[in-house]
PDB file of N, CA and C in Angstrom:
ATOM      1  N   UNK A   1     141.141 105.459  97.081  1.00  0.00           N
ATOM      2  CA  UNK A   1     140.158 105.736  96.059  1.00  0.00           C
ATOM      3  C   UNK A   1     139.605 104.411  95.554  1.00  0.00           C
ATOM      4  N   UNK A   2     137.971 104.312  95.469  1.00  0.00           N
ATOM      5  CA  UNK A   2     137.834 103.651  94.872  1.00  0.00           C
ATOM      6  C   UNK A   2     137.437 103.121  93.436  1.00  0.00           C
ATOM      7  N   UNK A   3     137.891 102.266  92.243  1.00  0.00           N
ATOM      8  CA  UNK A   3     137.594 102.774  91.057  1.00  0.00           C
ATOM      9  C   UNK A   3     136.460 101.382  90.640  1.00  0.00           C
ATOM     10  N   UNK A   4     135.741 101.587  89.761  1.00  0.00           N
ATOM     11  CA  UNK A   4     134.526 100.571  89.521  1.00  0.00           C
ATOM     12  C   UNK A   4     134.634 100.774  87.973  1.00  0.00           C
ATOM     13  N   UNK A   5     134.561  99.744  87.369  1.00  0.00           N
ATOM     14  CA  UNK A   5     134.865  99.640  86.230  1.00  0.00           C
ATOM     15  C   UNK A   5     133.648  98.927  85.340  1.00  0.00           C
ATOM     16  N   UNK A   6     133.027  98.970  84.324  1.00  0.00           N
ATOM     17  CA  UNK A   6     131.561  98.441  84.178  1.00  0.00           C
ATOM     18  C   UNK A   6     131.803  98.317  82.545  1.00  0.00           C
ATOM     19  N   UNK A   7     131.581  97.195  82.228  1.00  0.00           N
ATOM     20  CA  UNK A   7     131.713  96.456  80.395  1.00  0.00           C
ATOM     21  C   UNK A   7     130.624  95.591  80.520  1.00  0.00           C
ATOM     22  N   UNK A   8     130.113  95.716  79.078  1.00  0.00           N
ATOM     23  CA  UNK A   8     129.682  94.793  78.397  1.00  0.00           C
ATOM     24  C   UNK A   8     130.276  93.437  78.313  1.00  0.00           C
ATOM     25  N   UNK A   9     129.547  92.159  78.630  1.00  0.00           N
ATOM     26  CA  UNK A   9     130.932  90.888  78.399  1.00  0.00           C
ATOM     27  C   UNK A   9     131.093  91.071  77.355  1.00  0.00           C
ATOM     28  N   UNK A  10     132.615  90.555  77.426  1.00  0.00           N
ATOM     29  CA  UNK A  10     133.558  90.675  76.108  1.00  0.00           C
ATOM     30  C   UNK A  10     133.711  91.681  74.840  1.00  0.00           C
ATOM     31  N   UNK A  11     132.766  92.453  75.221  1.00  0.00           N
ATOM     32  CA  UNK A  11     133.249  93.735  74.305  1.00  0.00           C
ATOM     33  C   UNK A  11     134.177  94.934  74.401  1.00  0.00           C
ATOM     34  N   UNK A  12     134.814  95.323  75.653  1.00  0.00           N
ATOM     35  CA  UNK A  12     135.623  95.859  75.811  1.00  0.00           C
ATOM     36  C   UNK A  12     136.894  95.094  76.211  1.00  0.00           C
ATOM     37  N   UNK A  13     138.366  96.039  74.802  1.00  0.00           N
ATOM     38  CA  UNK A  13     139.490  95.088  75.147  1.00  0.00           C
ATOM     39  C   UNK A  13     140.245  95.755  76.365  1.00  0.00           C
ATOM     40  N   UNK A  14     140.399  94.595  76.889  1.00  0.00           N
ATOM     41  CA  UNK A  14     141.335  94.389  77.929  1.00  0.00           C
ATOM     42  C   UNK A  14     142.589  95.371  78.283  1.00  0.00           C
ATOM     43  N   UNK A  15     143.176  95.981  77.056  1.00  0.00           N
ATOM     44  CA  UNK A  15     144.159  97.050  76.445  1.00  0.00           C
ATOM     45  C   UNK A  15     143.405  98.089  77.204  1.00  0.00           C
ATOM     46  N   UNK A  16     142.387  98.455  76.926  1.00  0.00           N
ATOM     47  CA  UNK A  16     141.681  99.868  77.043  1.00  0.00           C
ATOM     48  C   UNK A  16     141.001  99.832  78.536  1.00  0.00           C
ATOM     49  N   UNK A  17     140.890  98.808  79.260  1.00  0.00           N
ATOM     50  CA  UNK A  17     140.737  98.628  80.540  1.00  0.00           C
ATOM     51  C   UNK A  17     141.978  99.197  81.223  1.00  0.00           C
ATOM     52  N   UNK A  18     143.277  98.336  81.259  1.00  0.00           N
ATOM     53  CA  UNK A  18     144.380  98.898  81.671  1.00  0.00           C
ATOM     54  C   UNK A  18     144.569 100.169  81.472  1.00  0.00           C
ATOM     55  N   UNK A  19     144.778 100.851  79.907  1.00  0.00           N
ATOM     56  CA  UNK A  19     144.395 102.151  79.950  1.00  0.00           C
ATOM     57  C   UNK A  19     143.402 103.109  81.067  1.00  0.00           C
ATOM     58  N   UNK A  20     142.491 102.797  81.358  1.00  0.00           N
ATOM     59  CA  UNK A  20     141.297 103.384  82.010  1.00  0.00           C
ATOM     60  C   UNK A  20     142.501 103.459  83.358  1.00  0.00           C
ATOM     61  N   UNK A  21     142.563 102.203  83.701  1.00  0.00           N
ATOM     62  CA  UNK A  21     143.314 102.129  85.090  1.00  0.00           C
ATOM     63  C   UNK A  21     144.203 102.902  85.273  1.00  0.00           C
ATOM     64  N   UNK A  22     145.120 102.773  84.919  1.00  0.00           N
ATOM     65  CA  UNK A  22     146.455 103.926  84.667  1.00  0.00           C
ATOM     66  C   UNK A  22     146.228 105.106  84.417  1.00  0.00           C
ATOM     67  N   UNK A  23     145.622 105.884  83.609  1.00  0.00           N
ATOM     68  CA  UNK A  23     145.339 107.593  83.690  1.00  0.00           C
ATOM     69  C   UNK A  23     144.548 107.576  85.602  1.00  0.00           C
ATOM     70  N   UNK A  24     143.345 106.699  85.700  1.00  0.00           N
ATOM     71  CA  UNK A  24     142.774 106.912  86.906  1.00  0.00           C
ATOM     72  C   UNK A  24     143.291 107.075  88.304  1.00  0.00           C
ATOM     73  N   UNK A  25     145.098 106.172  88.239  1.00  0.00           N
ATOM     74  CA  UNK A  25     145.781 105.626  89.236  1.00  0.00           C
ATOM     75  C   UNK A  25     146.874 107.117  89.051  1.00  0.00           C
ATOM     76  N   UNK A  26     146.922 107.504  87.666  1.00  0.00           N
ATOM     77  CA  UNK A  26     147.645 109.078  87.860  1.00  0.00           C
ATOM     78  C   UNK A  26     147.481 110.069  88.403  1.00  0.00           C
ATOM     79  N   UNK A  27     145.833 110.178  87.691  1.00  0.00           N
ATOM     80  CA  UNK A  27     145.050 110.965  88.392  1.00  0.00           C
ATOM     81  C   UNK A  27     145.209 111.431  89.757  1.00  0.00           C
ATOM     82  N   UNK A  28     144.837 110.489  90.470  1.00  0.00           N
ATOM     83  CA  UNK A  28     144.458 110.191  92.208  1.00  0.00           C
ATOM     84  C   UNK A  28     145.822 110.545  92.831  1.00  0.00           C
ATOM     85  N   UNK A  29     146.540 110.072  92.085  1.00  0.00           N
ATOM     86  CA  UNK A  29     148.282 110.320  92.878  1.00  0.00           C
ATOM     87  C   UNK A  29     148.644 111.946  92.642  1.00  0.00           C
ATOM     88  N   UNK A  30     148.228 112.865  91.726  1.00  0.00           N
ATOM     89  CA  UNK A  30     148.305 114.117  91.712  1.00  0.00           C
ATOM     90  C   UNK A  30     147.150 115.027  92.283  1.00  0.00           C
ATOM     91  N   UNK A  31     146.161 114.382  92.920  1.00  0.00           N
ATOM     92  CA  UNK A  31     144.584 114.787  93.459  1.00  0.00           C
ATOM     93  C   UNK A  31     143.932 113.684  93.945  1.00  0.00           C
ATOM     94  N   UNK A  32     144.719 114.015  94.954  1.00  0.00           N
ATOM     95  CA  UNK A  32     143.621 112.797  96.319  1.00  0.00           C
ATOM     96  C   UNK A  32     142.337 113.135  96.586  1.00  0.00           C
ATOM     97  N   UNK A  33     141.893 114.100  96.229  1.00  0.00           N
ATOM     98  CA  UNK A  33     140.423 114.737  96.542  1.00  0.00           C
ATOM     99  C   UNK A  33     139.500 113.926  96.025  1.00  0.00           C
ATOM    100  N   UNK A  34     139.244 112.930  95.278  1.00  0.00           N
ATOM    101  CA  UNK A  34     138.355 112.362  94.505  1.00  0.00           C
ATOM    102  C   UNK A  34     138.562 111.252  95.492  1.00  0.00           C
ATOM    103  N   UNK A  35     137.409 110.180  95.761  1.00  0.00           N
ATOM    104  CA  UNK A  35     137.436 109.843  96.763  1.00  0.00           C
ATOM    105  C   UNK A  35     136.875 107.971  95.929  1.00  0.00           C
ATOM    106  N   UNK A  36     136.161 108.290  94.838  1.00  0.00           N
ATOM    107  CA  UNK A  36     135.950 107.335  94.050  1.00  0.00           C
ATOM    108  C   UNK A  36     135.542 107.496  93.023  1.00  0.00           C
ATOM    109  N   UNK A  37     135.608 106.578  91.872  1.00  0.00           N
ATOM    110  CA  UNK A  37     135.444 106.554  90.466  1.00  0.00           C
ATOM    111  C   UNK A  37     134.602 105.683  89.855  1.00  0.00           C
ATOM    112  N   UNK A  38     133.663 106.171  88.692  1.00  0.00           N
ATOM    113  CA  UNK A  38     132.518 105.147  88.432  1.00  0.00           C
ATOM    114  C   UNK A  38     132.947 105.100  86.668  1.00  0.00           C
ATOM    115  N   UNK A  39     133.342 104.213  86.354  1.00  0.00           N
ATOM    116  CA  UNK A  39     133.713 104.176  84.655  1.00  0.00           C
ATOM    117  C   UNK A  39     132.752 103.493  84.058  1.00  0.00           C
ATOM    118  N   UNK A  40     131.594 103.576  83.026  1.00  0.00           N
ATOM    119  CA  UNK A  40     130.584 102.469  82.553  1.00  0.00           C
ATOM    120  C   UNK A  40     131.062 102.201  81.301  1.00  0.00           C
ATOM    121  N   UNK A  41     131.097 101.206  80.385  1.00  0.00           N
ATOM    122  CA  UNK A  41     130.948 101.651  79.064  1.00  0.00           C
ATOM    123  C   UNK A  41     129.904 100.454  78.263  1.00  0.00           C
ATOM    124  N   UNK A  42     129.188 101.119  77.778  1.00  0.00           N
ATOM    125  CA  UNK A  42     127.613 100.769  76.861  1.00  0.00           C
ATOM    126  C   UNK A  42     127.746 100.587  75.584  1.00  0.00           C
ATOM    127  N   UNK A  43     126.490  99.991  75.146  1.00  0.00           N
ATOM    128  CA  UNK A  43     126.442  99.800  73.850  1.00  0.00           C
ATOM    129  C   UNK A  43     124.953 101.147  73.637  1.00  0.00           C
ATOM    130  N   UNK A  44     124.440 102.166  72.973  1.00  0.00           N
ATOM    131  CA  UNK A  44     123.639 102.391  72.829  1.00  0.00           C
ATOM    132  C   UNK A  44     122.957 102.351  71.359  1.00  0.00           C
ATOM    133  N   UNK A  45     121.335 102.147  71.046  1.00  0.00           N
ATOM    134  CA  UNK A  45     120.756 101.542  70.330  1.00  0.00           C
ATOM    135  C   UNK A  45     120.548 102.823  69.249  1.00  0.00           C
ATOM    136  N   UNK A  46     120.889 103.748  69.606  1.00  0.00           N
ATOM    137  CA  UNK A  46     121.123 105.258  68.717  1.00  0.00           C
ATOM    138  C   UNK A  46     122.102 105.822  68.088  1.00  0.00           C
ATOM    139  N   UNK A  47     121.360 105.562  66.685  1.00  0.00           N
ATOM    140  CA  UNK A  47     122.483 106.445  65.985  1.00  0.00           C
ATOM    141  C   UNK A  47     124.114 105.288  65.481  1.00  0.00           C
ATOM    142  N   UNK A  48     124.937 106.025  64.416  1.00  0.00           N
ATOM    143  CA  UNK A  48     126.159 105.333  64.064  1.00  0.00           C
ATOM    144  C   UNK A  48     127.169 105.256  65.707  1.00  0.00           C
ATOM    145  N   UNK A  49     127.204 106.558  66.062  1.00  0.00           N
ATOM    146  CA  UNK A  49     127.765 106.600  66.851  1.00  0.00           C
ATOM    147  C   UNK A  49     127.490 106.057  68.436  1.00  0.00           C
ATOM    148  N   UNK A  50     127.756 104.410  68.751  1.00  0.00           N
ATOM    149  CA  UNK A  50     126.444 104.188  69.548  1.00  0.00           C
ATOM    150  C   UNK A  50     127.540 103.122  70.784  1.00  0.00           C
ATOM    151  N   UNK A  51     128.937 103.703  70.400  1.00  0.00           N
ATOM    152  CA  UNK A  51     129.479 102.951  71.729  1.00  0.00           C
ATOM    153  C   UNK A  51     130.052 104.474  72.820  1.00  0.00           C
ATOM    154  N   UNK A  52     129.341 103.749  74.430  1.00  0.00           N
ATOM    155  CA  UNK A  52     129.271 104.904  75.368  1.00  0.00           C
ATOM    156  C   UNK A  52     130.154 104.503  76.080  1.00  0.00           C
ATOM    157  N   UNK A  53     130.637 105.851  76.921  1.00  0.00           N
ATOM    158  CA  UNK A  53     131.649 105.738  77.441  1.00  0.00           C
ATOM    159  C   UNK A  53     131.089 107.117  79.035  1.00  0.00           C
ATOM    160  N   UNK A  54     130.958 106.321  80.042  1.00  0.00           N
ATOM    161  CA  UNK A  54     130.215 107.157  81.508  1.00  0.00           C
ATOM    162  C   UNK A  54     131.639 107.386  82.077  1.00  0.00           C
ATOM    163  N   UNK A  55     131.910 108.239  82.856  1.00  0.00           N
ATOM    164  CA  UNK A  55     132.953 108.416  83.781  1.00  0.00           C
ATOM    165  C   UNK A  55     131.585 109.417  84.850  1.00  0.00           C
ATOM    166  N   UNK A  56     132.436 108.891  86.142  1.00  0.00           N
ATOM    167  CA  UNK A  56     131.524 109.731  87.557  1.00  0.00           C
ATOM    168  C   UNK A  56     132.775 109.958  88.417  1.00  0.00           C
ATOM    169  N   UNK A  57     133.530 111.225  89.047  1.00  0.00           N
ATOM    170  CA  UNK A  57     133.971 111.165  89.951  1.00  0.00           C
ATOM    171  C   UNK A  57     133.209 111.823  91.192  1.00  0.00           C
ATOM    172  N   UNK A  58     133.655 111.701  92.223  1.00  0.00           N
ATOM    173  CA  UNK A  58     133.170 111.897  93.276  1.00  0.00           C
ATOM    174  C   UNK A  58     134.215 111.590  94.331  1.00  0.00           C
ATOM    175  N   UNK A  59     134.140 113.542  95.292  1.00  0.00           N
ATOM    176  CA  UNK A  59     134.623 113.836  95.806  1.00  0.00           C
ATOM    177  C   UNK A  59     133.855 113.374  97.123  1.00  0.00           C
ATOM    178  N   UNK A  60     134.802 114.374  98.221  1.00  0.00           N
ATOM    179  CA  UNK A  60     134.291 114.659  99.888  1.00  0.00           C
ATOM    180  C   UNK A  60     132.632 115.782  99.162  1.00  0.00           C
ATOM    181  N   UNK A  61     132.943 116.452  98.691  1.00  0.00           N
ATOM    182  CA  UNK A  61     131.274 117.349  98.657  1.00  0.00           C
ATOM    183  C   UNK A  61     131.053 117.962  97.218  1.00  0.00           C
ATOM    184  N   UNK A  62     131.516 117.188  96.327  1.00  0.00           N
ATOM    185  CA  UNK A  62     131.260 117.627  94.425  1.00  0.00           C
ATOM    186  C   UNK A  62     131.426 116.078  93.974  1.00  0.00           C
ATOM    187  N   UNK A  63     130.699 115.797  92.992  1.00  0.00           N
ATOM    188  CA  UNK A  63     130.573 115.070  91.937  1.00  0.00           C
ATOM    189  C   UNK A  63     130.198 115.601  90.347  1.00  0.00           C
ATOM    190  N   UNK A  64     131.101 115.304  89.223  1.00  0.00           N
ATOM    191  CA  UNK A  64     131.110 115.128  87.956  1.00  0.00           C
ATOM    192  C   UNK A  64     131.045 114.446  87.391  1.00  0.00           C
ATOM    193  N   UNK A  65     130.216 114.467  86.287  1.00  0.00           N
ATOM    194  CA  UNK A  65     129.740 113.220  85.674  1.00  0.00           C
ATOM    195  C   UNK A  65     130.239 113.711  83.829  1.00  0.00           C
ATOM    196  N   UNK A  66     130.320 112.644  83.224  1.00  0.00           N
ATOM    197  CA  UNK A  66     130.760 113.435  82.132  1.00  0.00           C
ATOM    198  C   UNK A  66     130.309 111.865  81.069  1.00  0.00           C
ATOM    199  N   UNK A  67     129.548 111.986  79.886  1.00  0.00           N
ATOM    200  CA  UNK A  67     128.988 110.833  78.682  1.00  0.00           C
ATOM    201  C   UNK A  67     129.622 111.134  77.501  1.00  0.00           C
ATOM    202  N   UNK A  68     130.472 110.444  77.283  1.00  0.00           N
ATOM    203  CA  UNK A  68     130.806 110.758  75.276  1.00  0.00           C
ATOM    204  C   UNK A  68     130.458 109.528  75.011  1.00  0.00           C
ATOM    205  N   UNK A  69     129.856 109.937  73.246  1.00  0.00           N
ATOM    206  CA  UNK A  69     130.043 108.579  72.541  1.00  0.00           C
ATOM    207  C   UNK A  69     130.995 108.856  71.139  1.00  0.00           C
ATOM    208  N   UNK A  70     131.327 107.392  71.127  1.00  0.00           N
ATOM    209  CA  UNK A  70     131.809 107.289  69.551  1.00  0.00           C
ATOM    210  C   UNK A  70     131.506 105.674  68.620  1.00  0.00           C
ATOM    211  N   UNK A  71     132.527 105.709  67.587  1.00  0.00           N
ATOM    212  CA  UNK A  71     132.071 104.651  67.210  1.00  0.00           C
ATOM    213  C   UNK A  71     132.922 103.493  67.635  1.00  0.00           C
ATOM    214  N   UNK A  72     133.840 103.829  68.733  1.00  0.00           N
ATOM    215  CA  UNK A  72     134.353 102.712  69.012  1.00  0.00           C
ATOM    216  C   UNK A  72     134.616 103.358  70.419  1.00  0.00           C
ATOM    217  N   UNK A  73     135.013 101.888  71.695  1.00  0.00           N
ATOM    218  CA  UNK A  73     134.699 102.301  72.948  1.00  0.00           C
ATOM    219  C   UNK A  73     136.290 103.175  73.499  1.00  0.00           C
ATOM    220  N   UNK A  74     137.106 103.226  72.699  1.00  0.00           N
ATOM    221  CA  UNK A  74     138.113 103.686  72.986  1.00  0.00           C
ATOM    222  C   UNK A  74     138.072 104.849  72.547  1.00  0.00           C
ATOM    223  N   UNK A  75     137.629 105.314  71.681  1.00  0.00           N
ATOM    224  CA  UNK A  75     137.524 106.814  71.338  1.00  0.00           C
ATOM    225  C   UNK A  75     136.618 107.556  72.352  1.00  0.00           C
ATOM    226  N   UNK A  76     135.320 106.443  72.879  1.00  0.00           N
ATOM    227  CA  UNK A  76     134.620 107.041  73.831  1.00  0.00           C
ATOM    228  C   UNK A  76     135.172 108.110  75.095  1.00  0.00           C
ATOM    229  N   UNK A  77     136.097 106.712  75.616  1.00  0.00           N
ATOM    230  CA  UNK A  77     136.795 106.899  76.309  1.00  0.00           C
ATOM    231  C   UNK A  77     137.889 107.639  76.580  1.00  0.00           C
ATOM    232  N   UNK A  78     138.415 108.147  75.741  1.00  0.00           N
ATOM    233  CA  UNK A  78     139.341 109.180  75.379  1.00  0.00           C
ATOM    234  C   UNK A  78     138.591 110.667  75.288  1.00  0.00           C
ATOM    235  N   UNK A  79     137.793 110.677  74.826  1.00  0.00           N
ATOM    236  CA  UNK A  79     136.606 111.888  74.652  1.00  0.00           C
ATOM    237  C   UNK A  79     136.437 112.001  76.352  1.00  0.00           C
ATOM    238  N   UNK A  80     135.624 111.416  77.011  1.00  0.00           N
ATOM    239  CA  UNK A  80     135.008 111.241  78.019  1.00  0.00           C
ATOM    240  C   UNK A  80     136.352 111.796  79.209  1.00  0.00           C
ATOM    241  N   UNK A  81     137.568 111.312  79.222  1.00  0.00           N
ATOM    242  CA  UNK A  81     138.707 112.002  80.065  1.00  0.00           C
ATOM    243  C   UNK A  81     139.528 113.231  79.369  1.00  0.00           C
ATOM    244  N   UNK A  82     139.424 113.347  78.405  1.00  0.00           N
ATOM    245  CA  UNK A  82     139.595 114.374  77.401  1.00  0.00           C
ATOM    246  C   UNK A  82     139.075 115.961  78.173  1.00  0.00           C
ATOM    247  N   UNK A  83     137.403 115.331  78.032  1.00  0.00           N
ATOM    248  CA  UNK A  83     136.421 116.595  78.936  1.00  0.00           C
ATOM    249  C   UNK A  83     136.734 116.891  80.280  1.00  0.00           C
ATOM    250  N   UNK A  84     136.977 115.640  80.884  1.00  0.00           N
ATOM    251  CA  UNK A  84     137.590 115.879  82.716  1.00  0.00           C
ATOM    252  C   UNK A  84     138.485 116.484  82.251  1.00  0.00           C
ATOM    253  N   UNK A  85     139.178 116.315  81.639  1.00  0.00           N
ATOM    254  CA  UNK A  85     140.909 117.182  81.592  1.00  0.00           C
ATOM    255  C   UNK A  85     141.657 116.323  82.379  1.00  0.00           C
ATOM    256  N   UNK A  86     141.378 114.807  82.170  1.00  0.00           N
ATOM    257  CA  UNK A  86     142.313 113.624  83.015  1.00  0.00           C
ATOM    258  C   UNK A  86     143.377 113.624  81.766  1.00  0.00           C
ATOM    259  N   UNK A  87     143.136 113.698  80.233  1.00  0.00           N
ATOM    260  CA  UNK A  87     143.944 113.694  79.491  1.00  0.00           C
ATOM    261  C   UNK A  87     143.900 114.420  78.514  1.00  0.00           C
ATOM    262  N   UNK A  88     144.840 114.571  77.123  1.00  0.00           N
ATOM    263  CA  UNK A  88     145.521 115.163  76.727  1.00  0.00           C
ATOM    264  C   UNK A  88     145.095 114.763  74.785  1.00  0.00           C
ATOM    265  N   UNK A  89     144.734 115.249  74.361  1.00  0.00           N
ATOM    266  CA  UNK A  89     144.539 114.797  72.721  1.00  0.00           C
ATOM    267  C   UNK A  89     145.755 114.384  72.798  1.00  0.00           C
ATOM    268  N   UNK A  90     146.220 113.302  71.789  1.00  0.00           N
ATOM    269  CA  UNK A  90     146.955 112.582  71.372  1.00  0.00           C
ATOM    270  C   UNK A  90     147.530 113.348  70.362  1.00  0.00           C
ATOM    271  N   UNK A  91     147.505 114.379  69.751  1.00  0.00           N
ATOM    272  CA  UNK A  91     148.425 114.912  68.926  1.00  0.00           C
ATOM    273  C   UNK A  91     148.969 116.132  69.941  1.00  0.00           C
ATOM    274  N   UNK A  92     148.403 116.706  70.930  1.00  0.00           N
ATOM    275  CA  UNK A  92     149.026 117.352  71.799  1.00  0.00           C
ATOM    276  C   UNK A  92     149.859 117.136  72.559  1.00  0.00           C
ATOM    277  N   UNK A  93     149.863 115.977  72.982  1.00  0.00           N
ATOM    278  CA  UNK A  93     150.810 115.103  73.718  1.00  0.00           C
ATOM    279  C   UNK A  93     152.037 114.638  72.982  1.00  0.00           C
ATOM    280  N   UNK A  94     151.774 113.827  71.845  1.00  0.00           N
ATOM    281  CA  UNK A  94     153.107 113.824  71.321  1.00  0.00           C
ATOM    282  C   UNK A  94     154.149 114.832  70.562  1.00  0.00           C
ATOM    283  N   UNK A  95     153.581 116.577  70.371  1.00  0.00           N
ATOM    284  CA  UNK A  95     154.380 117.907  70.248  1.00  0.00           C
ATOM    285  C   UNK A  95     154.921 118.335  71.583  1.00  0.00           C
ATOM    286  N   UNK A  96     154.454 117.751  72.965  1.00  0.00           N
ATOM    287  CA  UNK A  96     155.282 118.114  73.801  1.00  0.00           C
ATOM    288  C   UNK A  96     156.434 117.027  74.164  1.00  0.00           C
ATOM    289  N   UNK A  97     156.333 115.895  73.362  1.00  0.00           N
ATOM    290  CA  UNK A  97     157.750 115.267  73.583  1.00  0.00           C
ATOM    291  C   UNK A  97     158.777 115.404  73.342  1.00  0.00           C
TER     292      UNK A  97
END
């Protein structure tokens, strides 16, 4: 699989990169079907809520695309795999521990 990863310089931390990596590297190991991964994350000029967060997978013959924003790029991002169903709200996750 291949994964592509896309920041603003220096505005996305490094923390939340690794993050990205690791759910993506889970992902793929429970569903090889996805064949590559397109992650963007933006600044947009709209609105409070104006840091974006792109995810694209793409299979052998389907592609999903999925845009959240928030006000910070980690919430984006959490929203944005949230909708894939790559992950898990954070208060859901820690009642099943």
């Amino acid at each position: 699989m291949t994964i592509e990863i896309h920041t603003p310089p220096n505005k996305v931390p490094a923390a939340l990169i690794t993050k990205v990596k690791r759910i993506l590297v889970e992902f793929h190991q429970r569903n090889g079907n996805v064949s590559s991964v397109e992650v963007s994350f933006r600044e947009s000029i709209e609105g409070r809520h104006n840091r974006v967060c792109d995810v694209r997978l793409a299979g052998r013959d389907h592609t999903v695309s999925v845009s959240r924003t928030a006000r910070n790029f980690r919430d984006a991002a959490d929203a944005a795999f949230y909708a894939l169903g790559l992950m898990t709200p954070e208060r859901e996750h820690k009642k099943t521990l």
